[in-house]
PDB file of N, CA and C in Angstrom:
ATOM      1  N   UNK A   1      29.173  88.819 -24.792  1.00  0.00           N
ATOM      2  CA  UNK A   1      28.836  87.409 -24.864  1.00  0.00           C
ATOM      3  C   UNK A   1      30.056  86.594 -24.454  1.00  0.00           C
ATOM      4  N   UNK A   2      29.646  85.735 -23.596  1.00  0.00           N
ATOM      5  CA  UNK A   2      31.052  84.686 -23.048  1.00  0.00           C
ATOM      6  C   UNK A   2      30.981  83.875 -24.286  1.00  0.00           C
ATOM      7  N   UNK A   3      32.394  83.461 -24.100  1.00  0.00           N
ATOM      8  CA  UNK A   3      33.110  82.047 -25.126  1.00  0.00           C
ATOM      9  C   UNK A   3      33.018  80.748 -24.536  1.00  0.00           C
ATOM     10  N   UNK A   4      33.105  79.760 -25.209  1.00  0.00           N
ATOM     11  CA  UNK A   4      33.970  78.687 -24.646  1.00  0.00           C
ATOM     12  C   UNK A   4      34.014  77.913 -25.503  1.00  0.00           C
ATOM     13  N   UNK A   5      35.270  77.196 -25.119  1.00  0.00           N
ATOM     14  CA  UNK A   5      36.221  76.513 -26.418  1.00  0.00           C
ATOM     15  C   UNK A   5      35.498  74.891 -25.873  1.00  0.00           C
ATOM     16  N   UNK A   6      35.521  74.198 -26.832  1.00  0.00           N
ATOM     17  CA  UNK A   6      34.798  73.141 -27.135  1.00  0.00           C
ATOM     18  C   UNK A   6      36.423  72.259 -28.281  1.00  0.00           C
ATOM     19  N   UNK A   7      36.154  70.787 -27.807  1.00  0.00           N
ATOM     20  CA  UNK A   7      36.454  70.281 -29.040  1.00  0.00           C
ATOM     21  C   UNK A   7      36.381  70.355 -30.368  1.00  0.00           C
ATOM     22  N   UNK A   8      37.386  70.209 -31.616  1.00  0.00           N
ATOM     23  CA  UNK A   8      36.988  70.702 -32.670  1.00  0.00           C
ATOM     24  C   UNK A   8      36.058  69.514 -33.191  1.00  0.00           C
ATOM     25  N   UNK A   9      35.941  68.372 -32.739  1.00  0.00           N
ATOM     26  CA  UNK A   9      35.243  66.791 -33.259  1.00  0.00           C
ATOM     27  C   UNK A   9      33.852  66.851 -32.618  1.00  0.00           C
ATOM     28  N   UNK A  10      33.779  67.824 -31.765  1.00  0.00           N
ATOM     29  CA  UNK A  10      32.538  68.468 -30.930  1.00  0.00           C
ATOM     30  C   UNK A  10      31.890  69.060 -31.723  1.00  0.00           C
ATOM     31  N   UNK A  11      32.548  70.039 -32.006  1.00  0.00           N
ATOM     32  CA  UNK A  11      32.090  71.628 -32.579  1.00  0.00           C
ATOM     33  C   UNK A  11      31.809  70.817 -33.878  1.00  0.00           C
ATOM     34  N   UNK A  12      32.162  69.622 -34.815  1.00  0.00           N
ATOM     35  CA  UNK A  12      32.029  69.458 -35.931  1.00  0.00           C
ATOM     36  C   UNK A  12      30.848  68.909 -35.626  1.00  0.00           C
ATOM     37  N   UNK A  13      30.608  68.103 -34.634  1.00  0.00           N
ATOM     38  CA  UNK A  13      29.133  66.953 -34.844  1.00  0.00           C
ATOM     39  C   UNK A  13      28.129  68.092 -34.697  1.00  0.00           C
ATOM     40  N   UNK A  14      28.342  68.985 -33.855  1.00  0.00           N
ATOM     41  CA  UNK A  14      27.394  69.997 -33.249  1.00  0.00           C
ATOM     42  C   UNK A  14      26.688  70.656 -35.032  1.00  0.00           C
ATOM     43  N   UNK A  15      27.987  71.211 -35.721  1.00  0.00           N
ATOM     44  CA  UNK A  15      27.161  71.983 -36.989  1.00  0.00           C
ATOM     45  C   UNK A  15      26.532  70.822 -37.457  1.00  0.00           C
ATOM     46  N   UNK A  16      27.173  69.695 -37.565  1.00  0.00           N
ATOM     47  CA  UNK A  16      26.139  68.344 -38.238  1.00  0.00           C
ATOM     48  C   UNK A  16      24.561  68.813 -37.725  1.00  0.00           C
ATOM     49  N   UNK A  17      24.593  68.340 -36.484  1.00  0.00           N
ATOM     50  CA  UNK A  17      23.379  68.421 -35.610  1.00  0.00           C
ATOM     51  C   UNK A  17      22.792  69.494 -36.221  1.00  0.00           C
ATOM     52  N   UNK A  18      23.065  70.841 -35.908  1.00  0.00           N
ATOM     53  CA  UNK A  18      22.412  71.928 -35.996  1.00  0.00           C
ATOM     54  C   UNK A  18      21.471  72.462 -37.344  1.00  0.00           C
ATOM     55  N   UNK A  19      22.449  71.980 -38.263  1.00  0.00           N
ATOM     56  CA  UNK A  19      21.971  71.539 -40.116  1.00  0.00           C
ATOM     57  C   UNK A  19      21.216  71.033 -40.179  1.00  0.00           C
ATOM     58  N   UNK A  20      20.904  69.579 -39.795  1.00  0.00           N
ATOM     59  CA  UNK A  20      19.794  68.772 -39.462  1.00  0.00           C
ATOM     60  C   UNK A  20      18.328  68.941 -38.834  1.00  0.00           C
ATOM     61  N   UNK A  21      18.513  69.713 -37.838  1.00  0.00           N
ATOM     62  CA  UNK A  21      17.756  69.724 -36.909  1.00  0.00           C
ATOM     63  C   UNK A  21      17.238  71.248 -37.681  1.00  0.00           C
ATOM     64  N   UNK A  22      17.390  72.188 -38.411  1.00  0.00           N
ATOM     65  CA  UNK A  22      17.184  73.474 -38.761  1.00  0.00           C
ATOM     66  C   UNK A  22      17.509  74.482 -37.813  1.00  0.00           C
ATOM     67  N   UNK A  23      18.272  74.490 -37.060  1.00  0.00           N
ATOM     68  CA  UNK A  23      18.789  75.647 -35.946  1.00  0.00           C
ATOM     69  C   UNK A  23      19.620  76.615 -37.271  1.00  0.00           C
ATOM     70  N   UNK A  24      19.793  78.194 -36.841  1.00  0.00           N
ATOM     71  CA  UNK A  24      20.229  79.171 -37.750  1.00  0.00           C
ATOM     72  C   UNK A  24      22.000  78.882 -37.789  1.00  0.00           C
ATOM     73  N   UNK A  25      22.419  78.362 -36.414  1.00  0.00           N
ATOM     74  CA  UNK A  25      23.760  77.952 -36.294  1.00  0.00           C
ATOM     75  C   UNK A  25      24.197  77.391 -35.268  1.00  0.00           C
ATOM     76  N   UNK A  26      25.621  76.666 -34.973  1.00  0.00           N
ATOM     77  CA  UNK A  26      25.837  75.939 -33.932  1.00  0.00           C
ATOM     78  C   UNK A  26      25.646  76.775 -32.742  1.00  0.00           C
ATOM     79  N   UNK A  27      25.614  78.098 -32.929  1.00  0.00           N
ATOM     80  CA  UNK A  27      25.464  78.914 -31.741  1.00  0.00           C
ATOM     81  C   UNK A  27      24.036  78.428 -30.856  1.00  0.00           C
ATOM     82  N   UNK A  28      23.185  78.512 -31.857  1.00  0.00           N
ATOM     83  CA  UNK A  28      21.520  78.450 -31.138  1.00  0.00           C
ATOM     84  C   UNK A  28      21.530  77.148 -30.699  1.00  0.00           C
ATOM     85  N   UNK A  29      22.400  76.148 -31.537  1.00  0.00           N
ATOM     86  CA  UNK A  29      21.647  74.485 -30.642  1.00  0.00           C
ATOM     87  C   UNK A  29      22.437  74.448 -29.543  1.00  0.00           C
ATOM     88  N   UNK A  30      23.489  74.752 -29.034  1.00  0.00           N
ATOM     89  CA  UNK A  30      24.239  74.622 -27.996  1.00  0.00           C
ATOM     90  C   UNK A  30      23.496  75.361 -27.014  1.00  0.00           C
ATOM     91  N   UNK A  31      23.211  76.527 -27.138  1.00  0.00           N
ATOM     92  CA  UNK A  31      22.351  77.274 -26.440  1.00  0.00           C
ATOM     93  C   UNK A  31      20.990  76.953 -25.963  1.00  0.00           C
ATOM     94  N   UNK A  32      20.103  76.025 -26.688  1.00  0.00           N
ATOM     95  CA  UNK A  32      18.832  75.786 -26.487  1.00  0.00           C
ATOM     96  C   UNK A  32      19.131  74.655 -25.754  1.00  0.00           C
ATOM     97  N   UNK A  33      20.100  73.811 -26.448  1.00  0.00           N
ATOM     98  CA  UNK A  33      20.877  72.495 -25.409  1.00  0.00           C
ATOM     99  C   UNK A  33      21.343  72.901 -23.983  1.00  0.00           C
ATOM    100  N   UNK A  34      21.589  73.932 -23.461  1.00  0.00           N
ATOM    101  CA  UNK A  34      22.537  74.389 -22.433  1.00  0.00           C
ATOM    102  C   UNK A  34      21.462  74.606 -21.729  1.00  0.00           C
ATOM    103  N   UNK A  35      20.175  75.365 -22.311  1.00  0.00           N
ATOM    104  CA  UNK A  35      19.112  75.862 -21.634  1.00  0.00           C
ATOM    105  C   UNK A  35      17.889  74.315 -21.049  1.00  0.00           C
ATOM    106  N   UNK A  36      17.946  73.779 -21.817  1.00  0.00           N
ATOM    107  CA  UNK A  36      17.215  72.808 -21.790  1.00  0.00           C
ATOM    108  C   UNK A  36      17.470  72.025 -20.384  1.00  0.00           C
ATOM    109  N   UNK A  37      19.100  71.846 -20.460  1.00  0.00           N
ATOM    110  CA  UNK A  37      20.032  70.459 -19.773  1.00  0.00           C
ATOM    111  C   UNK A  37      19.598  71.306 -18.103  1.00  0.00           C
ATOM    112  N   UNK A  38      19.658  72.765 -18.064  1.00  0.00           N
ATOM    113  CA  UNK A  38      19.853  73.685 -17.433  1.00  0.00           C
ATOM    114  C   UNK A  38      18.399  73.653 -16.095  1.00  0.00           C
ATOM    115  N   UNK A  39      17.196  73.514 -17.209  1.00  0.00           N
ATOM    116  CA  UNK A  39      16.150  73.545 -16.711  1.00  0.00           C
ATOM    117  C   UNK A  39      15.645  72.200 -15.997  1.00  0.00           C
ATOM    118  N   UNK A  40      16.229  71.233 -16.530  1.00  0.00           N
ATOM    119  CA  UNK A  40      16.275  69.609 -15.927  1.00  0.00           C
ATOM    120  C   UNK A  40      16.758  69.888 -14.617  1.00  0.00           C
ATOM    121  N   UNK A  41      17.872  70.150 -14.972  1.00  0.00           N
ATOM    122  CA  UNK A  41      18.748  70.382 -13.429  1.00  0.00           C
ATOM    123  C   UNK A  41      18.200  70.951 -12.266  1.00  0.00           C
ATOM    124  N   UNK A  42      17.260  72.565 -12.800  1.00  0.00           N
ATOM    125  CA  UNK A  42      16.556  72.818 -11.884  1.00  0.00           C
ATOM    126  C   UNK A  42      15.208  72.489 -11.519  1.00  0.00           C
ATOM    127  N   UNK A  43      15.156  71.585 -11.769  1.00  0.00           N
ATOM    128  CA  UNK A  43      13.615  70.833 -11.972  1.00  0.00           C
ATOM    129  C   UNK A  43      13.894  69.806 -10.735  1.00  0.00           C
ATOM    130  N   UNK A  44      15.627  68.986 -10.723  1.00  0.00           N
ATOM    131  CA  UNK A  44      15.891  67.918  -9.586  1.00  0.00           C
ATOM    132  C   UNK A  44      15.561  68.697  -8.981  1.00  0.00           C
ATOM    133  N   UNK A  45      16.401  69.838  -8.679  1.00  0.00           N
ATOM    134  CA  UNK A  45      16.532  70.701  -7.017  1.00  0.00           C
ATOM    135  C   UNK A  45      15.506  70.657  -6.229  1.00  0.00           C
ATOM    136  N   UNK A  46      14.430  71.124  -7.442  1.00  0.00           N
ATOM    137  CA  UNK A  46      13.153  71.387  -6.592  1.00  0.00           C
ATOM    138  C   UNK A  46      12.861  69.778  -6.207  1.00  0.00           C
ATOM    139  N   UNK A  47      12.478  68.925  -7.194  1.00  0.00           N
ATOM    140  CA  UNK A  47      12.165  67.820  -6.386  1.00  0.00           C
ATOM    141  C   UNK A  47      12.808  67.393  -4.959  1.00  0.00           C
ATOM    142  N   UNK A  48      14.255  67.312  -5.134  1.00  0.00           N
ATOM    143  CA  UNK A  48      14.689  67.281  -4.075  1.00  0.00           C
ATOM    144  C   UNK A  48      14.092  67.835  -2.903  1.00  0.00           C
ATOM    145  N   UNK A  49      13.752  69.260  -3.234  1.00  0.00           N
ATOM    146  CA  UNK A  49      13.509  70.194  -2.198  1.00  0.00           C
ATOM    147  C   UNK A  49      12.316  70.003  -1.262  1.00  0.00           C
ATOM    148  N   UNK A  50      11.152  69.583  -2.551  1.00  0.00           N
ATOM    149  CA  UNK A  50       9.673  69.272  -1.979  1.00  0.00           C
ATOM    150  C   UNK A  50       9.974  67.729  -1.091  1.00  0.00           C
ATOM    151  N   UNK A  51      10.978  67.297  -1.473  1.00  0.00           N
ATOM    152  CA  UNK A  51      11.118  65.455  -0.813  1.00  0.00           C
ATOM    153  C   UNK A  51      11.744  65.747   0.577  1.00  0.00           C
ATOM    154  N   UNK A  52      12.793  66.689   0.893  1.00  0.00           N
ATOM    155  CA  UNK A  52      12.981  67.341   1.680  1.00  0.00           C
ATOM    156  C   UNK A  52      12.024  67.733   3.059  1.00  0.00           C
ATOM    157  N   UNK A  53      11.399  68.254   2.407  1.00  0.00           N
ATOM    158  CA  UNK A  53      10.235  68.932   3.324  1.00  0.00           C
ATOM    159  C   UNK A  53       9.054  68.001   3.828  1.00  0.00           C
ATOM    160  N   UNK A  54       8.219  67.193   2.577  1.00  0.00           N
ATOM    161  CA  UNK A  54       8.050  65.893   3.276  1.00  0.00           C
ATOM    162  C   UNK A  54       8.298  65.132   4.070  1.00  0.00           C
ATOM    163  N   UNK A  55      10.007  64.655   3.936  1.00  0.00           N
ATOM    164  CA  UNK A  55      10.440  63.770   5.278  1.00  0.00           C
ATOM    165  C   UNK A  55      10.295  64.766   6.281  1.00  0.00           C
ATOM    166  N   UNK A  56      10.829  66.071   6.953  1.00  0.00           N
ATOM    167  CA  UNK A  56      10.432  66.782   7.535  1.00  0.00           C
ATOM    168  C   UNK A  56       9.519  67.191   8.701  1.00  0.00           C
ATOM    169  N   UNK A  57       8.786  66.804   7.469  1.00  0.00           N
ATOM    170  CA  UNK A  57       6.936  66.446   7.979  1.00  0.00           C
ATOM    171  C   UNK A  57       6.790  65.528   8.335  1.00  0.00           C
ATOM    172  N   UNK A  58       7.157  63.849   8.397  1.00  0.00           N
ATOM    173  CA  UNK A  58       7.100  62.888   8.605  1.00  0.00           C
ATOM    174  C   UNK A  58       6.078  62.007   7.482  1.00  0.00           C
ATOM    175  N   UNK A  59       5.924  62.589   6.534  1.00  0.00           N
ATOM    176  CA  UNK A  59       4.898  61.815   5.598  1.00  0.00           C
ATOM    177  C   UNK A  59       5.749  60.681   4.679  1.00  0.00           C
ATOM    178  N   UNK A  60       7.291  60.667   4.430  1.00  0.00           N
ATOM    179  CA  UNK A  60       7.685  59.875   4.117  1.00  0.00           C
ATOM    180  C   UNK A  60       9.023  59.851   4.752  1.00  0.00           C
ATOM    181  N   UNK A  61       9.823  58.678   4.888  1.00  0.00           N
ATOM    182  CA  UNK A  61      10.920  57.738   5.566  1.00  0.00           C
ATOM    183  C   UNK A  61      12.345  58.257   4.689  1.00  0.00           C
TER     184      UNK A  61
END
């Protein structure tokens, strides 16, 4: 499993968060957060991608 070092004023709000929210530990919300932020991201691409191909086509400017 990779590491990574985080702020400790980070890492503190994060267990806040994680307590709150019922995650088992700061491990899982960072992780479901990472995955989440992760899947957005690849969600632009594709848009991008299909907008791409459109102009392409000439259906939009």
């Amino acid at each position: 499993m990779a590491k990574v070092n985080i702020k400790d004023s980070l890492y503190e709000r994060a267990k806040q968060a994680a307590t709150k929210e019922g995650y088992s530990s700061v491990e899982e919300l960072i992780e479901n957060a990472l995955e989440n932020q992760l899947k957005q991201t690849d969600g632009d691409s594709d848009d991008q991608m299909v907008e791409d191909q459109l102009r392409g086509l000439g259906y939009i400017e």
